[in-house]
C-alpha atoms as a PDB file:
ATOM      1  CA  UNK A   1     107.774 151.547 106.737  1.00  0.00           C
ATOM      2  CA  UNK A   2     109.264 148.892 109.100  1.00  0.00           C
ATOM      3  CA  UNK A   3     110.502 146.752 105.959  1.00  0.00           C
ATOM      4  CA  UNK A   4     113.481 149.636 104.788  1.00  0.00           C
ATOM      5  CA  UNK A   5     115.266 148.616 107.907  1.00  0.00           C
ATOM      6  CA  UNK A   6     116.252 145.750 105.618  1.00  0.00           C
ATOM      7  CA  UNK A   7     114.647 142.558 105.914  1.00  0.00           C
ATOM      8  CA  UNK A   8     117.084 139.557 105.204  1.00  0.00           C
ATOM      9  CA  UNK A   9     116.751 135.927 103.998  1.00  0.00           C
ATOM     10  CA  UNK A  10     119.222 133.343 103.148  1.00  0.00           C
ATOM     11  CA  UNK A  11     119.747 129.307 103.306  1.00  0.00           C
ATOM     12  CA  UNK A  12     122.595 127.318 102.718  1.00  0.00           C
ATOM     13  CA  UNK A  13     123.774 123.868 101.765  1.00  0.00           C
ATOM     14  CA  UNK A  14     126.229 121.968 101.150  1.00  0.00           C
ATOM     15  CA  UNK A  15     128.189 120.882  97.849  1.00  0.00           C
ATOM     16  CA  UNK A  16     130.334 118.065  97.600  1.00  0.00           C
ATOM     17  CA  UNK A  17     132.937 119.759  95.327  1.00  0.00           C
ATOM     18  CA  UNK A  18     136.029 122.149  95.479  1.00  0.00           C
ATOM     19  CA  UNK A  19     135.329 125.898  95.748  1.00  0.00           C
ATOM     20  CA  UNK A  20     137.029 127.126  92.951  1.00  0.00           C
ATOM     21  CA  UNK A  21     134.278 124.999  90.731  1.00  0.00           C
ATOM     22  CA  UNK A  22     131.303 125.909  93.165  1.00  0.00           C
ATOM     23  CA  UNK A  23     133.255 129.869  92.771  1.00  0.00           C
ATOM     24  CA  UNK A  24     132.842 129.270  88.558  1.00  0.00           C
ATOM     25  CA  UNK A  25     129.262 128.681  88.589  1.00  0.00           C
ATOM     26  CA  UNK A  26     128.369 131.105  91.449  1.00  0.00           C
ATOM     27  CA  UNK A  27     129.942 134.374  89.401  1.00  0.00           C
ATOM     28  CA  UNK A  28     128.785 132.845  85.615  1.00  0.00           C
ATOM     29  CA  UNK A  29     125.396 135.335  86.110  1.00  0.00           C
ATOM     30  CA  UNK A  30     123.673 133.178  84.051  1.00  0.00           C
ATOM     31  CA  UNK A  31     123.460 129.963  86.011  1.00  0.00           C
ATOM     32  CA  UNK A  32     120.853 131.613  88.664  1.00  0.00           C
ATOM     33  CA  UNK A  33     118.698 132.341  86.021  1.00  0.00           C
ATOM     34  CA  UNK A  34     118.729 128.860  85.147  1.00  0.00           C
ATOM     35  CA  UNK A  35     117.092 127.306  88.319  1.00  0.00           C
ATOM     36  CA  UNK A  36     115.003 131.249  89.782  1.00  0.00           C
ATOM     37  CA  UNK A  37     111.129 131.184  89.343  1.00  0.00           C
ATOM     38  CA  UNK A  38     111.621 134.853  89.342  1.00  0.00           C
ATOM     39  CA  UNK A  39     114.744 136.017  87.190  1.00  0.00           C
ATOM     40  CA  UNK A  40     114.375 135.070  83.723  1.00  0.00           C
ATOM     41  CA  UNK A  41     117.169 136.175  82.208  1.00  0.00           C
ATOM     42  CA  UNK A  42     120.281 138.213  82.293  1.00  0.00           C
ATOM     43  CA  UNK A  43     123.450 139.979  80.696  1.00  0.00           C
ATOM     44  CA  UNK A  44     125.778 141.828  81.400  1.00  0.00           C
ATOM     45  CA  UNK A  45     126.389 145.941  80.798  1.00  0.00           C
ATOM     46  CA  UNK A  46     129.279 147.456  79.283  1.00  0.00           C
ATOM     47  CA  UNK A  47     132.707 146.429  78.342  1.00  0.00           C
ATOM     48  CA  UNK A  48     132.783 143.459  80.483  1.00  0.00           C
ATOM     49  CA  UNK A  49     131.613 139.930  80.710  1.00  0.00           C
ATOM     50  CA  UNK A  50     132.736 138.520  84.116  1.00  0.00           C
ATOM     51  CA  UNK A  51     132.709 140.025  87.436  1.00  0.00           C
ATOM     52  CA  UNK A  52     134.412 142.789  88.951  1.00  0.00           C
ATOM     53  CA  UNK A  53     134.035 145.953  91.006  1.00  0.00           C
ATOM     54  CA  UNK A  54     131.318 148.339  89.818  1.00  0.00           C
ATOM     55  CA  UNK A  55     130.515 145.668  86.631  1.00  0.00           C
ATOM     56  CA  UNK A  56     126.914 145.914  86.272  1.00  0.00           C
ATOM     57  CA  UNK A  57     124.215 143.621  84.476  1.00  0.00           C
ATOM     58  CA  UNK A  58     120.769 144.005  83.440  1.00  0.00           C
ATOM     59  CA  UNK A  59     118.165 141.209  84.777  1.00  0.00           C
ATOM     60  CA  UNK A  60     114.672 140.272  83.583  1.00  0.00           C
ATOM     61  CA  UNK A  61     111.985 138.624  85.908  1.00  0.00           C
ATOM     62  CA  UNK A  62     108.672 137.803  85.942  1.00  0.00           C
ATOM     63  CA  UNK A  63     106.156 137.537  88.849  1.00  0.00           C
ATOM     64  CA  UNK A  64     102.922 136.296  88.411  1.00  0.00           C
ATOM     65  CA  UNK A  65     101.252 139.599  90.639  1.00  0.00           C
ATOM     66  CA  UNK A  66     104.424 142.374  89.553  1.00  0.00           C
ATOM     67  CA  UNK A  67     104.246 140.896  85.803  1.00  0.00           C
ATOM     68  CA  UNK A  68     107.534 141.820  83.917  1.00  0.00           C
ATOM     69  CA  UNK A  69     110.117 144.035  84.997  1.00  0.00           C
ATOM     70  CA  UNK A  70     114.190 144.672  84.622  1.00  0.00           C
ATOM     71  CA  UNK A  71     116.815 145.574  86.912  1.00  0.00           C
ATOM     72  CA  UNK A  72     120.328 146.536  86.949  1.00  0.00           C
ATOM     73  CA  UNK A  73     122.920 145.261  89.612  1.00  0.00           C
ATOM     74  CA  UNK A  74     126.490 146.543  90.602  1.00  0.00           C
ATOM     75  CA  UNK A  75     128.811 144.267  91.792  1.00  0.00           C
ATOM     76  CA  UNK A  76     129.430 145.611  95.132  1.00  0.00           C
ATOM     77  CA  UNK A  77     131.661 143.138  96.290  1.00  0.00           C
ATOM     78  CA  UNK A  78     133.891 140.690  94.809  1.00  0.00           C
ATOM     79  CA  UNK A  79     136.661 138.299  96.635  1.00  0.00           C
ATOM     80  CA  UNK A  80     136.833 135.212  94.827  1.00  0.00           C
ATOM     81  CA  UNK A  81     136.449 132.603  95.721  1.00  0.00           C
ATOM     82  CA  UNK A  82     134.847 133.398  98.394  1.00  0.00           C
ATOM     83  CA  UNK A  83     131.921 135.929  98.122  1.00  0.00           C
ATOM     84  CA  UNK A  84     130.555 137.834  95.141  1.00  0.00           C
ATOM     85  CA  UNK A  85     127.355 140.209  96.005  1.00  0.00           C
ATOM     86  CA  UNK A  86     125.275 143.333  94.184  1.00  0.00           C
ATOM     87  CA  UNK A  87     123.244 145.806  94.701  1.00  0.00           C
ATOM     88  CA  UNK A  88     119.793 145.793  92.200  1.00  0.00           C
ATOM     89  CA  UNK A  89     118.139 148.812  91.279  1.00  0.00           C
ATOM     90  CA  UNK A  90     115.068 150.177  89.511  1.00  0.00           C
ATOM     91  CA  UNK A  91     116.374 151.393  86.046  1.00  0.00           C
ATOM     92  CA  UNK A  92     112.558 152.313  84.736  1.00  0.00           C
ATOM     93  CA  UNK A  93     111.441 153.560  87.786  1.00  0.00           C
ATOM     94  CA  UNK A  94     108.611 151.441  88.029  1.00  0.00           C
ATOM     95  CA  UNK A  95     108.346 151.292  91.545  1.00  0.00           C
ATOM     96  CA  UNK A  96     108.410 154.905  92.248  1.00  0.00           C
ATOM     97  CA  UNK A  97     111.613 156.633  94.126  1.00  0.00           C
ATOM     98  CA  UNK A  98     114.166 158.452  93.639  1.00  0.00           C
ATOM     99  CA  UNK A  99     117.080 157.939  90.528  1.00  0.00           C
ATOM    100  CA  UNK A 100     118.261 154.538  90.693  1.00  0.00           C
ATOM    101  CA  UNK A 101     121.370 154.441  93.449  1.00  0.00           C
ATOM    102  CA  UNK A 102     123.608 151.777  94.028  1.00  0.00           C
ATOM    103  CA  UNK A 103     124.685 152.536  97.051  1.00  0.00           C
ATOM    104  CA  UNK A 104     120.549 152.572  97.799  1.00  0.00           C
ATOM    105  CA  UNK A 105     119.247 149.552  96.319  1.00  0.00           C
ATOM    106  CA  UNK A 106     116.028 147.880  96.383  1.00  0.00           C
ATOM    107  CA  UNK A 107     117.981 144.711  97.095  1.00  0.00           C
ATOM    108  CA  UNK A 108     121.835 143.377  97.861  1.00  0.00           C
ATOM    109  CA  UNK A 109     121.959 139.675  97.184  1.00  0.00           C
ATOM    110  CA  UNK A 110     125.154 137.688  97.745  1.00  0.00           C
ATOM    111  CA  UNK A 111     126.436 134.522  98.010  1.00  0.00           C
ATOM    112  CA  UNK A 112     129.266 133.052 100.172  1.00  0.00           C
ATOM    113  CA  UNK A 113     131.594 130.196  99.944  1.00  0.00           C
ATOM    114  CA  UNK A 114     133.689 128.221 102.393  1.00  0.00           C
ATOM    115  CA  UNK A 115     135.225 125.529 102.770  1.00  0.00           C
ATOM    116  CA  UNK A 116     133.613 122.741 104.309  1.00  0.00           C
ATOM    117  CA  UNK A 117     132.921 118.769 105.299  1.00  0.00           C
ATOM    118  CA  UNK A 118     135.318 117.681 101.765  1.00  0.00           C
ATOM    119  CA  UNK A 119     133.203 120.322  99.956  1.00  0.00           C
ATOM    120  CA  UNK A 120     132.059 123.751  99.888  1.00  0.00           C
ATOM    121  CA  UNK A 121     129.267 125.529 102.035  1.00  0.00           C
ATOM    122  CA  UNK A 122     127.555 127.809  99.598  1.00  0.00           C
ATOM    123  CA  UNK A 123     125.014 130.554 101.179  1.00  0.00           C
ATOM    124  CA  UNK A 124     122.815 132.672  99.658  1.00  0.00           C
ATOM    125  CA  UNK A 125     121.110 135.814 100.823  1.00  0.00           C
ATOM    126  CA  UNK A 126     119.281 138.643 100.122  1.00  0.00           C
ATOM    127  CA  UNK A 127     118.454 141.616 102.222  1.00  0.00           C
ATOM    128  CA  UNK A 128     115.500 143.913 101.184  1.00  0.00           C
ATOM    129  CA  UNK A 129     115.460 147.814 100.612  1.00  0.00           C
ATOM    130  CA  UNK A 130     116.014 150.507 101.350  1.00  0.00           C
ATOM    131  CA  UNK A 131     114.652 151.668  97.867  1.00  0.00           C
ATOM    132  CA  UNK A 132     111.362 150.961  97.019  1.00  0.00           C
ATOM    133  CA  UNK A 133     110.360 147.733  95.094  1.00  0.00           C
ATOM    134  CA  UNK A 134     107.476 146.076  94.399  1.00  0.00           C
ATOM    135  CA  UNK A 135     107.027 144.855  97.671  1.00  0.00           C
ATOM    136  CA  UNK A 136     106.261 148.503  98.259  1.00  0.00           C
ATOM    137  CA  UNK A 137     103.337 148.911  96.089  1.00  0.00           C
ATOM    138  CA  UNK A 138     101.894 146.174  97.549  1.00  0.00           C
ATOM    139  CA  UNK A 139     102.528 147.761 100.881  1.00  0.00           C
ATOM    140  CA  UNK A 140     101.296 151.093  99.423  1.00  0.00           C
ATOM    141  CA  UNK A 141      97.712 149.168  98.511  1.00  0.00           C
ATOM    142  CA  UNK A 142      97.542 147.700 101.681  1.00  0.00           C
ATOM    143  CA  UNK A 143      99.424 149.230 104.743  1.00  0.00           C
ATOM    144  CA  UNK A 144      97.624 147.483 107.313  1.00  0.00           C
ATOM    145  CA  UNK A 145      99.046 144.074 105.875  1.00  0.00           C
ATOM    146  CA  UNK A 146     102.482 145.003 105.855  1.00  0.00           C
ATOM    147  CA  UNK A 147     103.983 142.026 108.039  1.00  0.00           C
ATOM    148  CA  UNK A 148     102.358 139.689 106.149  1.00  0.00           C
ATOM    149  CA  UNK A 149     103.489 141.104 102.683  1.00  0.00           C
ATOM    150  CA  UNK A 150     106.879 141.017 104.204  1.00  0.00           C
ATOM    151  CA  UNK A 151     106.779 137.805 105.107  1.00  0.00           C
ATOM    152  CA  UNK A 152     105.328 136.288 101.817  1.00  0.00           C
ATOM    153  CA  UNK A 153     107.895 138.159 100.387  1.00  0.00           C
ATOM    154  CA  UNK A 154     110.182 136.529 102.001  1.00  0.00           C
ATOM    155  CA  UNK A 155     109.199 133.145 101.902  1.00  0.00           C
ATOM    156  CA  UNK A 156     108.817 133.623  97.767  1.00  0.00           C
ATOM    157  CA  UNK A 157     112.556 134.676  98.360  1.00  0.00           C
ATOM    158  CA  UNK A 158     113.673 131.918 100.104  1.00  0.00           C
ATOM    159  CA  UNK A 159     112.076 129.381  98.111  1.00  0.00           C
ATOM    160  CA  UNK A 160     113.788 131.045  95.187  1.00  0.00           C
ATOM    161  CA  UNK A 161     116.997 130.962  96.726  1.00  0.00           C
ATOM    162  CA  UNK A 162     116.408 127.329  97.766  1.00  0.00           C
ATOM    163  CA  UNK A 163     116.163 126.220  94.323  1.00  0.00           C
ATOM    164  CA  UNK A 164     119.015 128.492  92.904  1.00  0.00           C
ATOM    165  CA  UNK A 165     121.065 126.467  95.970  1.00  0.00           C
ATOM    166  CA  UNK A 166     119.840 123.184  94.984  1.00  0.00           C
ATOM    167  CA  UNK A 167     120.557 124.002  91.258  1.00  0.00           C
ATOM    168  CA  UNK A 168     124.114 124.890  91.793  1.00  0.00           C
ATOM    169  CA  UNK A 169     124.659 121.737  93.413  1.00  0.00           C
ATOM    170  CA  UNK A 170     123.273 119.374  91.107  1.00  0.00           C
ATOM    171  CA  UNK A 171     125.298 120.967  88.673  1.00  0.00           C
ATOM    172  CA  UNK A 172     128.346 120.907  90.529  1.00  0.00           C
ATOM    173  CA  UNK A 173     128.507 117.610  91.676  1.00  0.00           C
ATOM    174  CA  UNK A 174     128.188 116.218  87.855  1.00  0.00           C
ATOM    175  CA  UNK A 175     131.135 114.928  86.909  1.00  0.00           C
ATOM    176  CA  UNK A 176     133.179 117.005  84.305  1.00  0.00           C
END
């Protein structure tokens, strides 16, 4: 399948307010939930409750074709305050594969801050595979429509991450 060379989307925009309170709300896992039509909820694993190295956290979503699913993400990378991503895997198995693998995820999503026009530039991205998903069922029901699931995929992602973006904004530029 063409789409485990890692399809990628991401968007950015810009936040009139210091990075260090852009940073806070970026790595408080809860705050994407907030503004995602996908990711419903999350928490983290363990014995921690902030970000670090290896940390991981389980996340609920919802998808009006997938229905209801959870993941689990490592933090994968982590140098505040300027980019925190993770890798997401397929705890249940329910889209098939091998054991869920960090270091082969169905997705690695990140953000990244700099500095920027009195503000902060925040980015968000997401790269696809190389584990399978549920973009690979679909592709599995219909292989002859694989570009075009990949690129409704895609867009859904991108409008996701749009609103995340837009989210994180508004709630950064209220004053404290």
């Amino acid at each position: 399948m063409r789409y485990q060379d890692g399809p990628a989307v991401e968007h950015e925009i810009h936040i009139r307010a210091e990075q260090e309170r852009v940073w806070s709300l970026v790595t408080d896992i809860d705050v994407p939930a907030r503004f995602s039509p996908e990711l419903r909820g999350v928490r983290w694993l363990g014995q921690t409750d902030r970000p670090a190295v290896d940390a991981c956290f389980e996340g609920r979503n919802r998808n009006a074709i997938l229905g209801e699913w959870r993941t689990v993400s490592y933090v994968t990378e982590l140098d505040p305050p300027h980019t925190f991503a993770w890798a997401v895997v397929d705890p249940d198995g329910r889209f098939g594969g091998d054991a869920p693998d960090p270091r082969v995820p169905m997705a690695v999503w990140r953000f990244g801050l700099r500095p920027g026009a009195g503000g902060t530039l925040l980015r968000q991205s997401v790269r696809l595979g190389p584990a399978r998903s549920g973009l690979s069922l679909a592709i599995d029901r219909m292989p002859d429509q694989e570009e075009a699931l990949v690129r409704h995929r895609l867009a859904d992602l991108l409008s996701g991450i749009q609103a995340t973006l837009q989210g994180i904004k508004t709630l950064a530029e209220q004053p404290r």
